[in-house]
C-alpha atoms as a PDB file:
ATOM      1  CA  UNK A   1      -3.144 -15.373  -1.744  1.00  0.00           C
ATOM      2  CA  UNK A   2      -4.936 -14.213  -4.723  1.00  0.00           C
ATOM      3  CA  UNK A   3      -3.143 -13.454  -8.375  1.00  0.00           C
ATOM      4  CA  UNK A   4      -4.667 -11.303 -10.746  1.00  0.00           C
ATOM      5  CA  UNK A   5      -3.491 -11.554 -14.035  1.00  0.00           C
ATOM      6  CA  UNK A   6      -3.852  -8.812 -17.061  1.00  0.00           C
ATOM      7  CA  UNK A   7      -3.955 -10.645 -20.455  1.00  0.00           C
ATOM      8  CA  UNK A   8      -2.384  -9.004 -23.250  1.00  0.00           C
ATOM      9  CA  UNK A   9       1.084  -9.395 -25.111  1.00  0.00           C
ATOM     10  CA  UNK A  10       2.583  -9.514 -22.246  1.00  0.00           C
ATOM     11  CA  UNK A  11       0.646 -10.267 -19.302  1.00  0.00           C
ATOM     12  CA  UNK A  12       0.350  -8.628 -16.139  1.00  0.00           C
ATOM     13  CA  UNK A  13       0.429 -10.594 -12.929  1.00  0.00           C
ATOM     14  CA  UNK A  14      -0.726  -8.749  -9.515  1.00  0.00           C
ATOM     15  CA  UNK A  15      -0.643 -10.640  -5.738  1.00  0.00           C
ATOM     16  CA  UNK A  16      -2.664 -10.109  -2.798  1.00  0.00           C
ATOM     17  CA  UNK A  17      -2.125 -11.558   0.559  1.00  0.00           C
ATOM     18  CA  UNK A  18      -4.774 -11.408   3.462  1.00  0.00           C
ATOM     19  CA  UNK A  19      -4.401 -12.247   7.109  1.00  0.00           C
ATOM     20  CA  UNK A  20      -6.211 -14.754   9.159  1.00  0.00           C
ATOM     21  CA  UNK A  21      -8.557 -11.569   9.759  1.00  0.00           C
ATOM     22  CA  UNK A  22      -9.070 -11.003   6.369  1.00  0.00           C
ATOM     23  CA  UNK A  23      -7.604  -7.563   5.877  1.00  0.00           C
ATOM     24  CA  UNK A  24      -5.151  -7.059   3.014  1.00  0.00           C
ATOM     25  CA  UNK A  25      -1.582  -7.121   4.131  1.00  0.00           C
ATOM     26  CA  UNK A  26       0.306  -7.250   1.215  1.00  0.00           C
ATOM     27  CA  UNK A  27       0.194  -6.574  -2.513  1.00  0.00           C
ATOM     28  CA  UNK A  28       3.066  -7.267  -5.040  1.00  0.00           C
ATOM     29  CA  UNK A  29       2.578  -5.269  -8.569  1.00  0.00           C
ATOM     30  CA  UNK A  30       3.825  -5.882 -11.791  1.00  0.00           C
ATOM     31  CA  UNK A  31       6.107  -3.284 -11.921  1.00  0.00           C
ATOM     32  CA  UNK A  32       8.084  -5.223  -8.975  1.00  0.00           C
ATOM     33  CA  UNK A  33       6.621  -2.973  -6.184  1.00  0.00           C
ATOM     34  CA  UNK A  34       5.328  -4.558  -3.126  1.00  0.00           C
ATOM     35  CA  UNK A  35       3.412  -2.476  -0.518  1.00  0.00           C
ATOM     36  CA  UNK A  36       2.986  -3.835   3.091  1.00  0.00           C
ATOM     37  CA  UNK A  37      -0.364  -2.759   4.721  1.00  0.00           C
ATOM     38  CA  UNK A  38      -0.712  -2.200   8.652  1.00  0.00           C
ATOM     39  CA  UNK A  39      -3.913  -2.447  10.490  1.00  0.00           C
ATOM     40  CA  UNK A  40      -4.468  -0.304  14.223  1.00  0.00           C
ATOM     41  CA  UNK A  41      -6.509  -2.528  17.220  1.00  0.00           C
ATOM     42  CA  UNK A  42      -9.709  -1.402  15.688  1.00  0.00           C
ATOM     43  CA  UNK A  43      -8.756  -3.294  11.851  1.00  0.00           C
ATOM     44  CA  UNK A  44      -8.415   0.497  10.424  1.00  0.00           C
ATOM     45  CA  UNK A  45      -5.753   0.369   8.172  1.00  0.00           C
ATOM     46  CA  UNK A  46      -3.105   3.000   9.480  1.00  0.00           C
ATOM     47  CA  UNK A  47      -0.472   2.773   7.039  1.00  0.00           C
ATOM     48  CA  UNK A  48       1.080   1.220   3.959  1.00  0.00           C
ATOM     49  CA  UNK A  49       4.977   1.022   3.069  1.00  0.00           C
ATOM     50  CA  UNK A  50       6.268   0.210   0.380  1.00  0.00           C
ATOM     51  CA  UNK A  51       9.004  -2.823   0.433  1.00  0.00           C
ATOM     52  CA  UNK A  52      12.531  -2.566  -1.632  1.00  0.00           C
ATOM     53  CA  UNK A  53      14.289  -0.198  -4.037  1.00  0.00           C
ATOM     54  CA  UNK A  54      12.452   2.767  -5.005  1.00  0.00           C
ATOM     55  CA  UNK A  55      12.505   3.523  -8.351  1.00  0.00           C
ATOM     56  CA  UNK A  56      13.454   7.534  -7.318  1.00  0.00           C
ATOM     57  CA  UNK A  57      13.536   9.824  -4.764  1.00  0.00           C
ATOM     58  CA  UNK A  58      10.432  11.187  -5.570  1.00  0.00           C
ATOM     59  CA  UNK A  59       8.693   7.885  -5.171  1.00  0.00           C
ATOM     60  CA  UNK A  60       6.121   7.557  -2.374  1.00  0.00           C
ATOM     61  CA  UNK A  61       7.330   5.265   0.604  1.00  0.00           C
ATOM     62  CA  UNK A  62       4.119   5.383   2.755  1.00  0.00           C
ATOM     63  CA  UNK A  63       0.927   6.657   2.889  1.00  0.00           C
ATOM     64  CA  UNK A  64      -0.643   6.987   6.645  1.00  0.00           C
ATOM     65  CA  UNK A  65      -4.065   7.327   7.001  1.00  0.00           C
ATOM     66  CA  UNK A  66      -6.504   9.614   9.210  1.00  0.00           C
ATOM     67  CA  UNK A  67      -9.749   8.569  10.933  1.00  0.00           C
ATOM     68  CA  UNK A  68     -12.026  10.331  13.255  1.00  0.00           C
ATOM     69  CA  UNK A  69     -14.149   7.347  14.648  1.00  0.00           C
ATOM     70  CA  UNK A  70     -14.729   4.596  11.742  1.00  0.00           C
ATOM     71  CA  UNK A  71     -14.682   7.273   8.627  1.00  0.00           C
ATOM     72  CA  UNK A  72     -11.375   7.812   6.785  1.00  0.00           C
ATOM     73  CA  UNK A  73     -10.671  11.647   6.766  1.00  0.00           C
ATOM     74  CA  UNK A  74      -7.867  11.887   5.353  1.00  0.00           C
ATOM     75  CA  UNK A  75      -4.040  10.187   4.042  1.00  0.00           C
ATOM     76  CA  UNK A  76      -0.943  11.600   3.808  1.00  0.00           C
ATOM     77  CA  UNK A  77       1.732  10.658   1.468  1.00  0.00           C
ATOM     78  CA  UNK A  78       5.522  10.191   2.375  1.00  0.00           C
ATOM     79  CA  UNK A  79       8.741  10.045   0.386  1.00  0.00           C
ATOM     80  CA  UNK A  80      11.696   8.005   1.565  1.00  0.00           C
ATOM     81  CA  UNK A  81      13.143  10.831   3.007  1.00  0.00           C
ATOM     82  CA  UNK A  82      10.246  10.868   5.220  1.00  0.00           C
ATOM     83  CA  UNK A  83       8.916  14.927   4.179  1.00  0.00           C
ATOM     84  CA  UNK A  84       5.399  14.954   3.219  1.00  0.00           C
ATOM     85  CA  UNK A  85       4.280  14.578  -0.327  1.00  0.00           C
ATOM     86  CA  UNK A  86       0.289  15.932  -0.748  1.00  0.00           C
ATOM     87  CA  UNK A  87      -2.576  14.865   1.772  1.00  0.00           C
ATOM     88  CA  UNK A  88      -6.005  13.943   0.304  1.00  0.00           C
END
């Protein structure tokens, strides 16, 4: 685990946990929101959800991502509903 912390009145902390493999698998923000990363058989990372109470409805609950081979193409946002928000 890793903490990042923002100085300032009052400070900032951010967490970030890694697997045995090295790939990010979870970061917890100051805000309270933790987002859970998931990884394909390749070590592409497919998808991130976020954990807990959304703050609204309009809140993005997961972003999936596109490859074609090893480049990233694309991601696509979802709210909790599970309709799509915007792709990039």
């Amino acid at each position: 685990m890793k903490r990042e912390t923002r100085p300032g009145f009052r400070p900032k902390e951010t967490y970030f946990d890694w697997d045995v493999q090295d790939r990010l698998v979870r970061v917890s923000l100051p805000d309270g929101a933790r987002w859970r990363y998931r990884y394909d058989a390749f070590g592409r990372r497919i998808n991130k959800v976020r954990e807990g109470q959304l703050p609204s409805a309009q809140a993005v609950a997961r972003v999936a991502y596109r490859w074609d081979g090893d480049q990233l193409i694309g991601q696509q946002q979802y709210y909790a509903d599970g309709s799509a928000a915007r792709g990039i």
